[in-house]
PDB file of N, CA and C in Angstrom:
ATOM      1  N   UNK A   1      36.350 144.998  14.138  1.00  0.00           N
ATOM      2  CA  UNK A   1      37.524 144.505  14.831  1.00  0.00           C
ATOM      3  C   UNK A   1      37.769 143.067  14.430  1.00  0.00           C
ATOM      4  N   UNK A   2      39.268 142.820  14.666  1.00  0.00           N
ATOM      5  CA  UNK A   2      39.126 141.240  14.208  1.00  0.00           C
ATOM      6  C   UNK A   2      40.278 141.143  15.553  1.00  0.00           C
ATOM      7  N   UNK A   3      40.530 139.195  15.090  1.00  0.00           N
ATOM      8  CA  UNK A   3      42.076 138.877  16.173  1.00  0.00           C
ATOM      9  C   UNK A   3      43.075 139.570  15.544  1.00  0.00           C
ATOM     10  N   UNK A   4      43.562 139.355  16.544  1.00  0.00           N
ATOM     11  CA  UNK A   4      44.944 140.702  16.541  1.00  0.00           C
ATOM     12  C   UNK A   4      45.095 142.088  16.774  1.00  0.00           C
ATOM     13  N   UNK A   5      44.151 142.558  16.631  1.00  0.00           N
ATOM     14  CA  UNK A   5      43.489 144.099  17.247  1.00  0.00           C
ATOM     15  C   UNK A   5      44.013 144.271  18.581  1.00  0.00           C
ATOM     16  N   UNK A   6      44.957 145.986  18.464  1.00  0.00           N
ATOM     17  CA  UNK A   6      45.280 145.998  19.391  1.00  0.00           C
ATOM     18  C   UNK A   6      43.726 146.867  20.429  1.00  0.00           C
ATOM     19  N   UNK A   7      43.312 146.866  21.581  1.00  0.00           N
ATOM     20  CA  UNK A   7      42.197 147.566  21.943  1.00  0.00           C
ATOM     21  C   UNK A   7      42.341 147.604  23.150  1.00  0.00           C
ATOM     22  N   UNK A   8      41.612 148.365  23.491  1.00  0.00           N
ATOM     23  CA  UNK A   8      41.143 148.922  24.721  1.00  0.00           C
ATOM     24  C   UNK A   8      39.399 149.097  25.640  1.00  0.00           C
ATOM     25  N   UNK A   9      38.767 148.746  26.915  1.00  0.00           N
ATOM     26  CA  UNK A   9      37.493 148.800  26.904  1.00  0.00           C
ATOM     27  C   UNK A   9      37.489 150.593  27.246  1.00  0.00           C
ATOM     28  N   UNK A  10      36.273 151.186  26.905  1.00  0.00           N
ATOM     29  CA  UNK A  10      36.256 152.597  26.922  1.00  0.00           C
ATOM     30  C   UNK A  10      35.433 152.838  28.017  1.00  0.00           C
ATOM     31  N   UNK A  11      34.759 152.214  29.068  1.00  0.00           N
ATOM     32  CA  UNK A  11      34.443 153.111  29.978  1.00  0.00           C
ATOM     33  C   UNK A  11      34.723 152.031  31.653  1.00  0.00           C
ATOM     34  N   UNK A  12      35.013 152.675  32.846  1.00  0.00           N
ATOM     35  CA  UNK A  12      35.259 151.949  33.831  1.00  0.00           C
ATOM     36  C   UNK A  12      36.756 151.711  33.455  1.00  0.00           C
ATOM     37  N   UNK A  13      36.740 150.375  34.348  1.00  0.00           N
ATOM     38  CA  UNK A  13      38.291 149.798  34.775  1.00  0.00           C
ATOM     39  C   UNK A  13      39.006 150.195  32.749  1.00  0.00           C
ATOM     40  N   UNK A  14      40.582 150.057  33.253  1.00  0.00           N
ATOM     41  CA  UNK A  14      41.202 149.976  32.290  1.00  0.00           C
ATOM     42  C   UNK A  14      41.380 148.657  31.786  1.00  0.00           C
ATOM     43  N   UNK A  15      41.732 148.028  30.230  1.00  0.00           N
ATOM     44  CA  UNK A  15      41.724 146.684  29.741  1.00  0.00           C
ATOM     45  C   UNK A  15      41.832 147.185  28.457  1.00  0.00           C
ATOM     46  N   UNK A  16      43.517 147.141  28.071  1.00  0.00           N
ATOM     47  CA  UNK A  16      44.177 147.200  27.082  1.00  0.00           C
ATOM     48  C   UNK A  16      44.518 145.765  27.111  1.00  0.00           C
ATOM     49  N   UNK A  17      44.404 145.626  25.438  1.00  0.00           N
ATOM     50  CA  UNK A  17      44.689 143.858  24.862  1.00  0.00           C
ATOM     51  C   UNK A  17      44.654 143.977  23.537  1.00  0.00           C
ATOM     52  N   UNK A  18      44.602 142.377  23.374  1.00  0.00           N
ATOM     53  CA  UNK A  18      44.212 142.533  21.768  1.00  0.00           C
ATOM     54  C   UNK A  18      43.430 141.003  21.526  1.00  0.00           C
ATOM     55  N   UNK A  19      42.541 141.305  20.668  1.00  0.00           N
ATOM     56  CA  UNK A  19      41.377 140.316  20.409  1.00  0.00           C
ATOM     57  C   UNK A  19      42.324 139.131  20.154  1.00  0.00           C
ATOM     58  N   UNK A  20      41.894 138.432  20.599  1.00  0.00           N
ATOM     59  CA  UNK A  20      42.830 136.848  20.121  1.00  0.00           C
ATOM     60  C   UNK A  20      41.737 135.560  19.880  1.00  0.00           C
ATOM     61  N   UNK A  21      40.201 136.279  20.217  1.00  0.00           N
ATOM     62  CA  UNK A  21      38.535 135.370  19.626  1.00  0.00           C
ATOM     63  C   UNK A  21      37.892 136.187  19.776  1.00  0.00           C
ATOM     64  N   UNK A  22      37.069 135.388  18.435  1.00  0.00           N
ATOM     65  CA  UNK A  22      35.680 136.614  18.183  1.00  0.00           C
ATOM     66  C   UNK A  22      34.885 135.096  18.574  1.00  0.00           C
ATOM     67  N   UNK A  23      33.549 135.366  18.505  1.00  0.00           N
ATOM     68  CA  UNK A  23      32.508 134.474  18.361  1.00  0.00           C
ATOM     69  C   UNK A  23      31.042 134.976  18.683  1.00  0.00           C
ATOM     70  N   UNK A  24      30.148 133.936  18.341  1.00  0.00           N
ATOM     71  CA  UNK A  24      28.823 134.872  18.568  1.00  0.00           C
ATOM     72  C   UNK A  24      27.984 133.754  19.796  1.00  0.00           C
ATOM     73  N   UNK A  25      27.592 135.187  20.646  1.00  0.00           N
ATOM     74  CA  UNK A  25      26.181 134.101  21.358  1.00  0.00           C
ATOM     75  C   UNK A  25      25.600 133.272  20.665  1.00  0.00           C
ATOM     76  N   UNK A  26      24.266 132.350  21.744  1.00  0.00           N
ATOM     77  CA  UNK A  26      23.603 132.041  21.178  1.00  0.00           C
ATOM     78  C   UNK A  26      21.801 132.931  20.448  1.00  0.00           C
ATOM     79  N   UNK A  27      22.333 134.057  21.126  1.00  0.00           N
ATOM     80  CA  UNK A  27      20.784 134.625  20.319  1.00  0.00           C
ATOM     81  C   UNK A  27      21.710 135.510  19.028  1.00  0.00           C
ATOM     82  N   UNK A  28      23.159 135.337  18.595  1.00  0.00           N
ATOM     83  CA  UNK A  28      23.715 135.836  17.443  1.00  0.00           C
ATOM     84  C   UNK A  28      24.860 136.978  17.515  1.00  0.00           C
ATOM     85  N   UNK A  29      24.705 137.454  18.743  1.00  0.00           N
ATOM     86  CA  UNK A  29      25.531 138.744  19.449  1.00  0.00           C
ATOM     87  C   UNK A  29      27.247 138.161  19.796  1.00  0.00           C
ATOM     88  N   UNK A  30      27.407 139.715  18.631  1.00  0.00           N
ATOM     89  CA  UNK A  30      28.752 139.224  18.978  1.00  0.00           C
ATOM     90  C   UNK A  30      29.622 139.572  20.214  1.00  0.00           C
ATOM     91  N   UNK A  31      30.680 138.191  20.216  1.00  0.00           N
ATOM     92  CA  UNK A  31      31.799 138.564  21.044  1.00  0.00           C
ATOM     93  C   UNK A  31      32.891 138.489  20.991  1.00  0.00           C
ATOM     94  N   UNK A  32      34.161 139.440  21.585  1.00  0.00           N
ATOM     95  CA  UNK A  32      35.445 139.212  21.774  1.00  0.00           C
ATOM     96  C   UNK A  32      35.994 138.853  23.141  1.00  0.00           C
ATOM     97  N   UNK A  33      36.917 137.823  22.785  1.00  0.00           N
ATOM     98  CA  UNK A  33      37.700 137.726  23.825  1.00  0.00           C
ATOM     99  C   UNK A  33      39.071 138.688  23.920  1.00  0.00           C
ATOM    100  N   UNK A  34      39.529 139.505  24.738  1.00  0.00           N
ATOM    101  CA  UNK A  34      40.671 140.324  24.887  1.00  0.00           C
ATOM    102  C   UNK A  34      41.821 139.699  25.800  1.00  0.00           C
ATOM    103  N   UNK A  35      42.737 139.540  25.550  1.00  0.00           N
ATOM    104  CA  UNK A  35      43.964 138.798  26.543  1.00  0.00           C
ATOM    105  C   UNK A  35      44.672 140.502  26.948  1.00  0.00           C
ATOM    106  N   UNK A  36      44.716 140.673  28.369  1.00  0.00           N
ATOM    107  CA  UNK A  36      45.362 141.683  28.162  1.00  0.00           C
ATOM    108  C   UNK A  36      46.673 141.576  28.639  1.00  0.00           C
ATOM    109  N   UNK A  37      47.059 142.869  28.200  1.00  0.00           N
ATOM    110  CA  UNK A  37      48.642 143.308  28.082  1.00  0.00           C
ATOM    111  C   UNK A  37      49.347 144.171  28.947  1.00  0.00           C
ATOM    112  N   UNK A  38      48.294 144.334  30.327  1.00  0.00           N
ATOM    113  CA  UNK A  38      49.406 144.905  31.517  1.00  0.00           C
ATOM    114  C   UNK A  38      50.171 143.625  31.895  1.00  0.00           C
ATOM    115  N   UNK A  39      51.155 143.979  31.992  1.00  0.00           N
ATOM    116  CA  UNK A  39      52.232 142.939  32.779  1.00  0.00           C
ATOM    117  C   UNK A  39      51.449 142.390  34.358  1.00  0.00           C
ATOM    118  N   UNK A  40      50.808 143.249  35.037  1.00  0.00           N
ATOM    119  CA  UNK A  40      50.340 142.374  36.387  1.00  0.00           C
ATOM    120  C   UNK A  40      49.314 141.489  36.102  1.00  0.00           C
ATOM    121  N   UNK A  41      48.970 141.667  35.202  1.00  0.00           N
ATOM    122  CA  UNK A  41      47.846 140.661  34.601  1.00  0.00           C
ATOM    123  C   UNK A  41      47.752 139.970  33.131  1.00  0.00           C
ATOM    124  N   UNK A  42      48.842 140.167  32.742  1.00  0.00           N
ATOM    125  CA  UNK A  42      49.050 139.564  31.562  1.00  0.00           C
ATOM    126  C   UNK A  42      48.626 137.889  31.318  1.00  0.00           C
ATOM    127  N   UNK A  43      48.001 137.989  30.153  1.00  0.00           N
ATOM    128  CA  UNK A  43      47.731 136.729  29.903  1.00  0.00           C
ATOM    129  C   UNK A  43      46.205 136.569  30.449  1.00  0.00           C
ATOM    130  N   UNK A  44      45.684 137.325  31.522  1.00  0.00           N
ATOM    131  CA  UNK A  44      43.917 137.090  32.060  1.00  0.00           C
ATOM    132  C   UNK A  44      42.991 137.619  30.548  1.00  0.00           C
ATOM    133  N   UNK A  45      42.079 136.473  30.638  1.00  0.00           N
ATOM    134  CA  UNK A  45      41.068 137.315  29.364  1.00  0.00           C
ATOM    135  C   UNK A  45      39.846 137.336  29.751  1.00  0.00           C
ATOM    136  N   UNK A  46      39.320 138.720  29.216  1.00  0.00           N
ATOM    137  CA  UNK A  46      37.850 138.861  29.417  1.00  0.00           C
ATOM    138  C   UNK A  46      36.348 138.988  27.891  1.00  0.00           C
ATOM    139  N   UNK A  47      36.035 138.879  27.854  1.00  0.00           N
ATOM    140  CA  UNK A  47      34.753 138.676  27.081  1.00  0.00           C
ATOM    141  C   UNK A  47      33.948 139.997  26.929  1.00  0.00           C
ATOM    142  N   UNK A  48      33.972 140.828  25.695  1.00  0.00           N
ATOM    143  CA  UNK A  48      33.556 142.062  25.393  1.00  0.00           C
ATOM    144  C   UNK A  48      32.585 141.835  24.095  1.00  0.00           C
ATOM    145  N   UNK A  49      31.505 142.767  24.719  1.00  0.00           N
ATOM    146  CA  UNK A  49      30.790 143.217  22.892  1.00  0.00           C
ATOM    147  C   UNK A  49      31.614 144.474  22.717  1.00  0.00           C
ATOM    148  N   UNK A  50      31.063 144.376  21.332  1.00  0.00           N
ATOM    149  CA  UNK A  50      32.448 145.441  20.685  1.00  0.00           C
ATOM    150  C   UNK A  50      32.113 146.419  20.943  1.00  0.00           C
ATOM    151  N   UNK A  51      30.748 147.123  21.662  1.00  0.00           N
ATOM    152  CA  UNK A  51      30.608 148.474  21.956  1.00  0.00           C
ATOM    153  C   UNK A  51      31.211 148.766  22.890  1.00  0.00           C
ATOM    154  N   UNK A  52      32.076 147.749  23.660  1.00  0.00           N
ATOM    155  CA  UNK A  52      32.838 148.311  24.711  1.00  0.00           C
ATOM    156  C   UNK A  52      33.874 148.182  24.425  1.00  0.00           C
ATOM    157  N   UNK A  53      34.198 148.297  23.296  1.00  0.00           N
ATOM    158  CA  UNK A  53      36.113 148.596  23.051  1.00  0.00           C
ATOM    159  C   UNK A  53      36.268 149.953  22.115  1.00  0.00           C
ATOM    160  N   UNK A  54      37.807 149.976  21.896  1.00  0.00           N
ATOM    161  CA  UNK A  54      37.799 150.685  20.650  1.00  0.00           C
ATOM    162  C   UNK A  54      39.284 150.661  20.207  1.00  0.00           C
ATOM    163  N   UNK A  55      39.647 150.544  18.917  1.00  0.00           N
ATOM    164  CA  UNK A  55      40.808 150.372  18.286  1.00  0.00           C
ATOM    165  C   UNK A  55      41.975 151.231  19.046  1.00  0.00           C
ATOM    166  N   UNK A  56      43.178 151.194  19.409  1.00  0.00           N
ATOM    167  CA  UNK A  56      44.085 151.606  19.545  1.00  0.00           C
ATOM    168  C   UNK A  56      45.461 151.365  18.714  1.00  0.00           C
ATOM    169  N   UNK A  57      45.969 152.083  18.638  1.00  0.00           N
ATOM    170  CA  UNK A  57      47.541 152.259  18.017  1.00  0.00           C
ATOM    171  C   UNK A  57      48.540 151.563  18.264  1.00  0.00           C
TER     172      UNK A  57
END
């Protein structure tokens, strides 16, 4: 995944977005930040490893 990716987290609450930062912990693990794209919450971002997303259309 990179920024700009449109995505989604795959299990629990819904959180459609799109990566707008990657970066890594400090023990090397990566992360994304997702801004998402429902309108009641547009613009809130949350902090994902990438096993909890997955590419969308």
């Amino acid at each position: 995944m990179k920024v700009g990716d449109k995505v989604e987290k795959i299990k629990g609450y819904k959180w459609p977005g799109v990566v707008v930062s990657m970066f890594s912990t400090l023990k090397g693990k990566p992360r994304l930040v997702v801004e998402c794209t429902v309108p009641e919450v547009g613009g809130a971002l949350h902090i994902y490893n990438p096993e909890q997303l997955r590419l969308i259309d």
